[in-house]
N, C-alpha and C. Protein backbone atom coordinates (compact mmCIF):
# COMPACT_ATOMS: atom_id res chain seq x y z
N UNK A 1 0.83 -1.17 0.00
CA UNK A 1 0.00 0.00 0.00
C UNK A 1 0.88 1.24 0.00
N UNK A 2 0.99 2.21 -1.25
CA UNK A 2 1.48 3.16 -0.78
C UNK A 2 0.83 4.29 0.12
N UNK A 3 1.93 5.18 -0.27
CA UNK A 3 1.18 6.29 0.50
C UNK A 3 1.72 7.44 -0.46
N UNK A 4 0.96 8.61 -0.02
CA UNK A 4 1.29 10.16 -1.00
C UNK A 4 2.03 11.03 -0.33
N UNK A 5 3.10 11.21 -0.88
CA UNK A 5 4.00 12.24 -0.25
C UNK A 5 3.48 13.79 -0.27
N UNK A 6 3.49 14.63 0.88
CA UNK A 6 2.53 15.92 1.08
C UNK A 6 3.51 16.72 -0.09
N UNK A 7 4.28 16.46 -0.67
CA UNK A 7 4.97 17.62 -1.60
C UNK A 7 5.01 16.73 -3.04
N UNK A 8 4.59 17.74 -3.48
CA UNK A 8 4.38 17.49 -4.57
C UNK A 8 5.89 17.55 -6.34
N UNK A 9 6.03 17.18 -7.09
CA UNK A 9 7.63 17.70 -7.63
C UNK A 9 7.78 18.68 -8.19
N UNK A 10 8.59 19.21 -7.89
CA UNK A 10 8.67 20.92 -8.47
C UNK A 10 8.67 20.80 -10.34
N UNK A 11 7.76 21.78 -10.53
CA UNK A 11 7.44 21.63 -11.67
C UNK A 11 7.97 23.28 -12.37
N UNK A 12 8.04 23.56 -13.66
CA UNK A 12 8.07 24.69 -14.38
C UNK A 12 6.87 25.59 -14.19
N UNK A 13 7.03 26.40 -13.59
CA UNK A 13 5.49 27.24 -13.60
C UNK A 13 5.33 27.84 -14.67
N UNK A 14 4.03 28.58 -14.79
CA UNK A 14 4.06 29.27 -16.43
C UNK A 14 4.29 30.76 -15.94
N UNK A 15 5.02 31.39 -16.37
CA UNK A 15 5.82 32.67 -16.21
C UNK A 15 4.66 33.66 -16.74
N UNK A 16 4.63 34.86 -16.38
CA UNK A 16 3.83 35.94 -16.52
C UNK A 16 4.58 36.17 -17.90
N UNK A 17 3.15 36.27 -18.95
CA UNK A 17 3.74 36.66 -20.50
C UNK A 17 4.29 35.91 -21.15
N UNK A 18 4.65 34.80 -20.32
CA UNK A 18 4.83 33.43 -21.39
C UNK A 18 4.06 33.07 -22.64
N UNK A 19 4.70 32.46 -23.25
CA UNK A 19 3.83 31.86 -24.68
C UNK A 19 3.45 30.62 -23.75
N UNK A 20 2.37 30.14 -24.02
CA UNK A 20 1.91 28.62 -23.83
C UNK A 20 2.62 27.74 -24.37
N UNK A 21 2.70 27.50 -25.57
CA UNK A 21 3.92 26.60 -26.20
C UNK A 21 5.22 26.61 -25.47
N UNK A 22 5.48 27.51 -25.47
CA UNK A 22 6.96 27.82 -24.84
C UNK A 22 6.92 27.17 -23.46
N UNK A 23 6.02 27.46 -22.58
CA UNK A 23 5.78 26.76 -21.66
C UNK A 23 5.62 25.52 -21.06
N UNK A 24 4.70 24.75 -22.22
CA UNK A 24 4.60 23.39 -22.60
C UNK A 24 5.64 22.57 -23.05
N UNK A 25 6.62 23.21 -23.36
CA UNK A 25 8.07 22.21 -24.26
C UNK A 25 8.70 22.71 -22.89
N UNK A 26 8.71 23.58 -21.74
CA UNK A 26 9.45 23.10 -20.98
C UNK A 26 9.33 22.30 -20.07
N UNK A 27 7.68 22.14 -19.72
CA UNK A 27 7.24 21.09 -19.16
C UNK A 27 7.35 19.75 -19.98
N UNK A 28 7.27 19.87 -20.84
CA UNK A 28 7.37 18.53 -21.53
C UNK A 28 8.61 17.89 -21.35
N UNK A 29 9.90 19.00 -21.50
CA UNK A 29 10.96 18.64 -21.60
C UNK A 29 11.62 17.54 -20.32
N UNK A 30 10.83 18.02 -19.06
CA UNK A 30 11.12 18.01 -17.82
C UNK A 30 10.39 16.62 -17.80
N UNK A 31 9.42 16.52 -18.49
CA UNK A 31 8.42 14.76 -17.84
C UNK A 31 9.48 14.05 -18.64
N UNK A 32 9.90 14.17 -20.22
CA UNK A 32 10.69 13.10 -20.46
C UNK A 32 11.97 13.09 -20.17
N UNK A 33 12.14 14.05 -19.32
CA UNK A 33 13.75 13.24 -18.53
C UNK A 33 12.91 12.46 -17.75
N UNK A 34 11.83 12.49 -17.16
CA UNK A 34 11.74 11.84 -15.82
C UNK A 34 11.11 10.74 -16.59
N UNK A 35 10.66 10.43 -17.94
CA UNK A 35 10.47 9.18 -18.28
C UNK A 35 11.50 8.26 -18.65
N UNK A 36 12.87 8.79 -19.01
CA UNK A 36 14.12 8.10 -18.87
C UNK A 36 14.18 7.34 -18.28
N UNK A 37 14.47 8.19 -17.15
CA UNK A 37 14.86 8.04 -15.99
C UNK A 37 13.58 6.24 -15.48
N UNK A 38 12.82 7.00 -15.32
CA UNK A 38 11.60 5.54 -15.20
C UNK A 38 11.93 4.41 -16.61
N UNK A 39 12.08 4.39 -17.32
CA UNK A 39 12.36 3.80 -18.67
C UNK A 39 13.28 2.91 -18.05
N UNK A 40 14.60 3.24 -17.54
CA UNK A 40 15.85 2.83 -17.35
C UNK A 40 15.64 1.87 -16.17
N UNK A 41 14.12 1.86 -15.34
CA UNK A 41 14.39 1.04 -13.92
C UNK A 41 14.08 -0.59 -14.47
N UNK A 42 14.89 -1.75 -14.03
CA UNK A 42 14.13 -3.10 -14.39
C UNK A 42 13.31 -3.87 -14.21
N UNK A 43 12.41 -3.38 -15.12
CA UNK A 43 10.81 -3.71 -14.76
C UNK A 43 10.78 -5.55 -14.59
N UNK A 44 11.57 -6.11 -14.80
CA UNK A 44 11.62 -7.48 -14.92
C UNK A 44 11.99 -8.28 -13.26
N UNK A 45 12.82 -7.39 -13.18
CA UNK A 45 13.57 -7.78 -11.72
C UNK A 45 12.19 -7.15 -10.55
N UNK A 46 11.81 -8.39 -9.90
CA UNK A 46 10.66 -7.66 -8.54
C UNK A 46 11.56 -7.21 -7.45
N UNK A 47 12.85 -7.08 -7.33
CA UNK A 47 13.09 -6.55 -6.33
C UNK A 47 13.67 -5.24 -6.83
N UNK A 48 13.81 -4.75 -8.26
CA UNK A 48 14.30 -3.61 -8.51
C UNK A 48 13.68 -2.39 -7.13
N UNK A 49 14.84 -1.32 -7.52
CA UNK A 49 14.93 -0.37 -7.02
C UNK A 49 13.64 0.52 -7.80
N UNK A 50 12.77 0.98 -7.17
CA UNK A 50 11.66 1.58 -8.03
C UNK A 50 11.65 3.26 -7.77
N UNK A 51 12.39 3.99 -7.00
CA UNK A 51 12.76 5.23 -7.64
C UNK A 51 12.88 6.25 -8.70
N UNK A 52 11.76 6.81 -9.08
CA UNK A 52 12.18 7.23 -10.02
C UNK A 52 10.98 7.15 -11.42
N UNK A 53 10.69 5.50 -11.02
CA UNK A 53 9.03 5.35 -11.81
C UNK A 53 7.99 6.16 -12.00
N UNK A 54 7.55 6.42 -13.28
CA UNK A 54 6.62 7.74 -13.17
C UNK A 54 5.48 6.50 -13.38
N UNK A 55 4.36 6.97 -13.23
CA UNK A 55 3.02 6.58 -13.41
C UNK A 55 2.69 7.43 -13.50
N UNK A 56 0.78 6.68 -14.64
CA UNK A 56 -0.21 7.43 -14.76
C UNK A 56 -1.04 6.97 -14.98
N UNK A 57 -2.55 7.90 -14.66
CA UNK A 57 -3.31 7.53 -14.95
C UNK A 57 -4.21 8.21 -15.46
N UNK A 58 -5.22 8.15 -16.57
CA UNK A 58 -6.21 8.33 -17.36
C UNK A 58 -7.10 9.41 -16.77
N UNK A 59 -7.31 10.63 -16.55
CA UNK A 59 -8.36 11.32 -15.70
C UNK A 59 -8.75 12.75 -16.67
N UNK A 60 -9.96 12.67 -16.95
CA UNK A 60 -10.82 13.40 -18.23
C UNK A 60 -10.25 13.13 -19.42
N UNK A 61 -9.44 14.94 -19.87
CA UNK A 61 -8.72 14.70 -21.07
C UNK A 61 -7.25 14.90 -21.47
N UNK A 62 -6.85 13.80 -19.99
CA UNK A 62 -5.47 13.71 -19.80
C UNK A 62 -5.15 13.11 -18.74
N UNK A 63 -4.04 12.98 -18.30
CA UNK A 63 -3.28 12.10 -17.20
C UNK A 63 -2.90 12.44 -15.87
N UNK A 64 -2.94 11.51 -14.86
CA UNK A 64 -2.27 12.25 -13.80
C UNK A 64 -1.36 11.38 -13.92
N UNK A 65 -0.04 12.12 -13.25
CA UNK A 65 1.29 11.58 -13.12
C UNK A 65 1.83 11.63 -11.81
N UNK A 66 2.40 10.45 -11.31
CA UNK A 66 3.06 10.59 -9.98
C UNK A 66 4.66 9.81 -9.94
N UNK A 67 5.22 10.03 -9.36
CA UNK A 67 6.89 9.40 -9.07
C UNK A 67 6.78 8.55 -8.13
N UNK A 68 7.23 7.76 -8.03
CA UNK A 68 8.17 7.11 -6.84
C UNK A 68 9.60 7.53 -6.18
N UNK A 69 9.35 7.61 -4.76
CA UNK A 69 10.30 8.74 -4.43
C UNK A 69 11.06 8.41 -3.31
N UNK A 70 10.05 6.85 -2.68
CA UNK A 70 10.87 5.97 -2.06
C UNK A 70 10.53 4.73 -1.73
N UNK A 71 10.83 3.75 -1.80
CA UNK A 71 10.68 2.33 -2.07
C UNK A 71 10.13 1.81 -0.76
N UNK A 72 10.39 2.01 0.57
CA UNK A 72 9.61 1.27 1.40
C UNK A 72 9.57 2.81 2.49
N UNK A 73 8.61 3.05 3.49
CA UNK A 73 7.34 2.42 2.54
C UNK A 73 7.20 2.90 1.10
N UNK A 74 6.81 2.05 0.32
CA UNK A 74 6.51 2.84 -1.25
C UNK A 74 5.81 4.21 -1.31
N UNK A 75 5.87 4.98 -1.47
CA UNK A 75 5.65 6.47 -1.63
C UNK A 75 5.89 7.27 -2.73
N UNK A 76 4.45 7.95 -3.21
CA UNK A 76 4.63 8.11 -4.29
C UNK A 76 4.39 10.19 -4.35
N UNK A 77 4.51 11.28 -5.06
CA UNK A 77 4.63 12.36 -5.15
C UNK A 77 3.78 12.88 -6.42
N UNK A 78 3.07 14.01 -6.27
CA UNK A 78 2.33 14.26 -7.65
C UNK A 78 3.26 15.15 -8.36
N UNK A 79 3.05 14.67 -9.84
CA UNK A 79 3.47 15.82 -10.72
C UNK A 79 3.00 16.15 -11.39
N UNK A 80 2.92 17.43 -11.01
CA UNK A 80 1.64 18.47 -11.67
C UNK A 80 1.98 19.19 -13.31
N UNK A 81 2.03 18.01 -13.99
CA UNK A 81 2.18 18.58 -15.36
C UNK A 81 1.25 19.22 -16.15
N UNK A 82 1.06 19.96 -16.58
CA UNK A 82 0.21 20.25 -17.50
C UNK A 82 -0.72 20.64 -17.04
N UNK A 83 -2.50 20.17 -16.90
CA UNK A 83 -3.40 20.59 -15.99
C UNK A 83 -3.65 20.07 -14.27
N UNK A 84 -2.16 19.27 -14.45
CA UNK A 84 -2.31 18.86 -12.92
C UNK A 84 -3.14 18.01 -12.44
N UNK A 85 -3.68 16.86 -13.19
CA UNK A 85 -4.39 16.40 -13.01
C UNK A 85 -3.87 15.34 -11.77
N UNK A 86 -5.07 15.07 -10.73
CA UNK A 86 -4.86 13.91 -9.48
C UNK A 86 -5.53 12.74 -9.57
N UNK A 87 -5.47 11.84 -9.12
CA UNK A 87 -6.09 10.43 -8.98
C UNK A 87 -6.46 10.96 -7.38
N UNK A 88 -7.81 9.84 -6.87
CA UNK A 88 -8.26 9.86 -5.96
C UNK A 88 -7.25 9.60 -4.58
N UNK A 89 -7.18 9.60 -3.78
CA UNK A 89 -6.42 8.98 -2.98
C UNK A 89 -6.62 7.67 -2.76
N UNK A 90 -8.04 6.94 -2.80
CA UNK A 90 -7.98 5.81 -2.70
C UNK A 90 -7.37 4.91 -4.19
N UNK A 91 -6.86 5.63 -4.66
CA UNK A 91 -6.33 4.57 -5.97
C UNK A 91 -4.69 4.79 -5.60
N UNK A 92 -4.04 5.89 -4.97
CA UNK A 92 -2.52 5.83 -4.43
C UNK A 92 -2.79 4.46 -3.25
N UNK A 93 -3.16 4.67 -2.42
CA UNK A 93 -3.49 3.69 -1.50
C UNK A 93 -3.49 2.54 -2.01
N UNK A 94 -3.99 2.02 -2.85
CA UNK A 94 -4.32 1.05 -3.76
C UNK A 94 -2.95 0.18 -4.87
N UNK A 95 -1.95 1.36 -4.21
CA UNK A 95 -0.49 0.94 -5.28
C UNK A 95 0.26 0.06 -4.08
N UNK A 96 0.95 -0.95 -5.27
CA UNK A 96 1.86 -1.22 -4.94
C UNK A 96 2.67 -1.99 -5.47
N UNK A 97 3.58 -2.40 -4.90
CA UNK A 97 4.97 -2.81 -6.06
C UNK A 97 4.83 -3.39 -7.42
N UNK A 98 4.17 -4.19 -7.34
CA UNK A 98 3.32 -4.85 -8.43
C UNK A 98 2.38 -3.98 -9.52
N UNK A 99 1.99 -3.02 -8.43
CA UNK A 99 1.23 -2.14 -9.93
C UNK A 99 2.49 -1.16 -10.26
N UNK A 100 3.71 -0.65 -9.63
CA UNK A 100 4.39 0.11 -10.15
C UNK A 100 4.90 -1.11 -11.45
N UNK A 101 5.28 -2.17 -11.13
CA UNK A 101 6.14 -3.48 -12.21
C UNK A 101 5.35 -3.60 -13.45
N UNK A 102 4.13 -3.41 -13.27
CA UNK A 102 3.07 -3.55 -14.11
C UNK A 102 3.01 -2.49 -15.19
N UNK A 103 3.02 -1.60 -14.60
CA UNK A 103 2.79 -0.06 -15.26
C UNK A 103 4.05 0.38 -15.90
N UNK A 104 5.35 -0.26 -15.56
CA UNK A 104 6.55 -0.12 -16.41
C UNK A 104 6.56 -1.16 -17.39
N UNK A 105 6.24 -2.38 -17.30
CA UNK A 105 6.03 -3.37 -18.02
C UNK A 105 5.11 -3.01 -19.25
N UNK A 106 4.12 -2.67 -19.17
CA UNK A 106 3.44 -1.91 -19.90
C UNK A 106 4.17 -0.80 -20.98
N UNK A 107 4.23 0.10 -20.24
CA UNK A 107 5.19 1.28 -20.79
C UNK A 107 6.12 0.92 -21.78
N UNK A 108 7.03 -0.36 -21.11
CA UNK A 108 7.93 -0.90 -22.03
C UNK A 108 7.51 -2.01 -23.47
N UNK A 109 5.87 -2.34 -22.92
CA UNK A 109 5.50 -2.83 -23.74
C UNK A 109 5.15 -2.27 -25.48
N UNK A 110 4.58 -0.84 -25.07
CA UNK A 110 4.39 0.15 -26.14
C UNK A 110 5.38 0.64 -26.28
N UNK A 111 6.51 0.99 -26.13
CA UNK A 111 7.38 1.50 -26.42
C UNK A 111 8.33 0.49 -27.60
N UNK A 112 8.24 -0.70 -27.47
CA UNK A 112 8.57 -1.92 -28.42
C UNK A 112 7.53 -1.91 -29.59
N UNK A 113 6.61 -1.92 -29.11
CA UNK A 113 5.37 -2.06 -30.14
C UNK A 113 5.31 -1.02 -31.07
N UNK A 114 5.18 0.50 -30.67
CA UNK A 114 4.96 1.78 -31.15
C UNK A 114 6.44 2.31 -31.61
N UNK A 115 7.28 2.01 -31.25
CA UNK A 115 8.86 3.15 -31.08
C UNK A 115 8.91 3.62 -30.32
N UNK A 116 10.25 4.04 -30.02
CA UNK A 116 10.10 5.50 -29.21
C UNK A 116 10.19 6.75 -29.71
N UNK A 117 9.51 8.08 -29.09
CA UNK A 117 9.32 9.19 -29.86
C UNK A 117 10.81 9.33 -30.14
């Protein structure tokens, strides 16, 4: 069972007079390091080190995203990309090692299937 870390990951704010675009490629820039980074953990191995794993999930017309930020207890952090979207708390509650293994497994599954961008 995880749990939700009260801080959330520092994200790019949108700057007064910003372009939106401009804004968006730096947020963007910032989730796919942190999908590397998750990319790179071994989803195969159950005792991997899970640090670092981004998840998501499906909420309206877009995703919420959270990290793993420390392995026991498993604990996970929101990242407020884009519209910031959250999952309930009872679905963090609801994680655990197995759905992080799952959800990289996955990831890595489309990423074989589709390419990578």
């Amino acid at each position: 069972m995880a749990k939700l870390s009260d801080k959330s990951i520092q994200f790019p704010d949108f700057e007064s007079g910003e372009n939106f675009m401009v804004h968006h490629k730096r947020q963007t820039d910032v989730l796919d390091s942190m999908q590397k980074t998750s990319d790179a953990i071994d989803h195969t191995n159950p005792k991997a080190d899970l640090t670092g794993a981004l998840l998501r999930w499906q909420i309206a017309d877009g995703y919420s995203f959270y990290v793993v930020t420390k392995n026991s207890p498993l604990t996970l952090a929101h990242v407020p990309y884009s519209d910031a979207w959250r999952v309930q708390p009872e679905t963090i509650r609801g994680v655990n090692r197995s759905t992080v293994l799952s959800q990289l497994e996955r990831r890595a599954s489309y990423s074989k299937l589709f390419g990578k961008k």
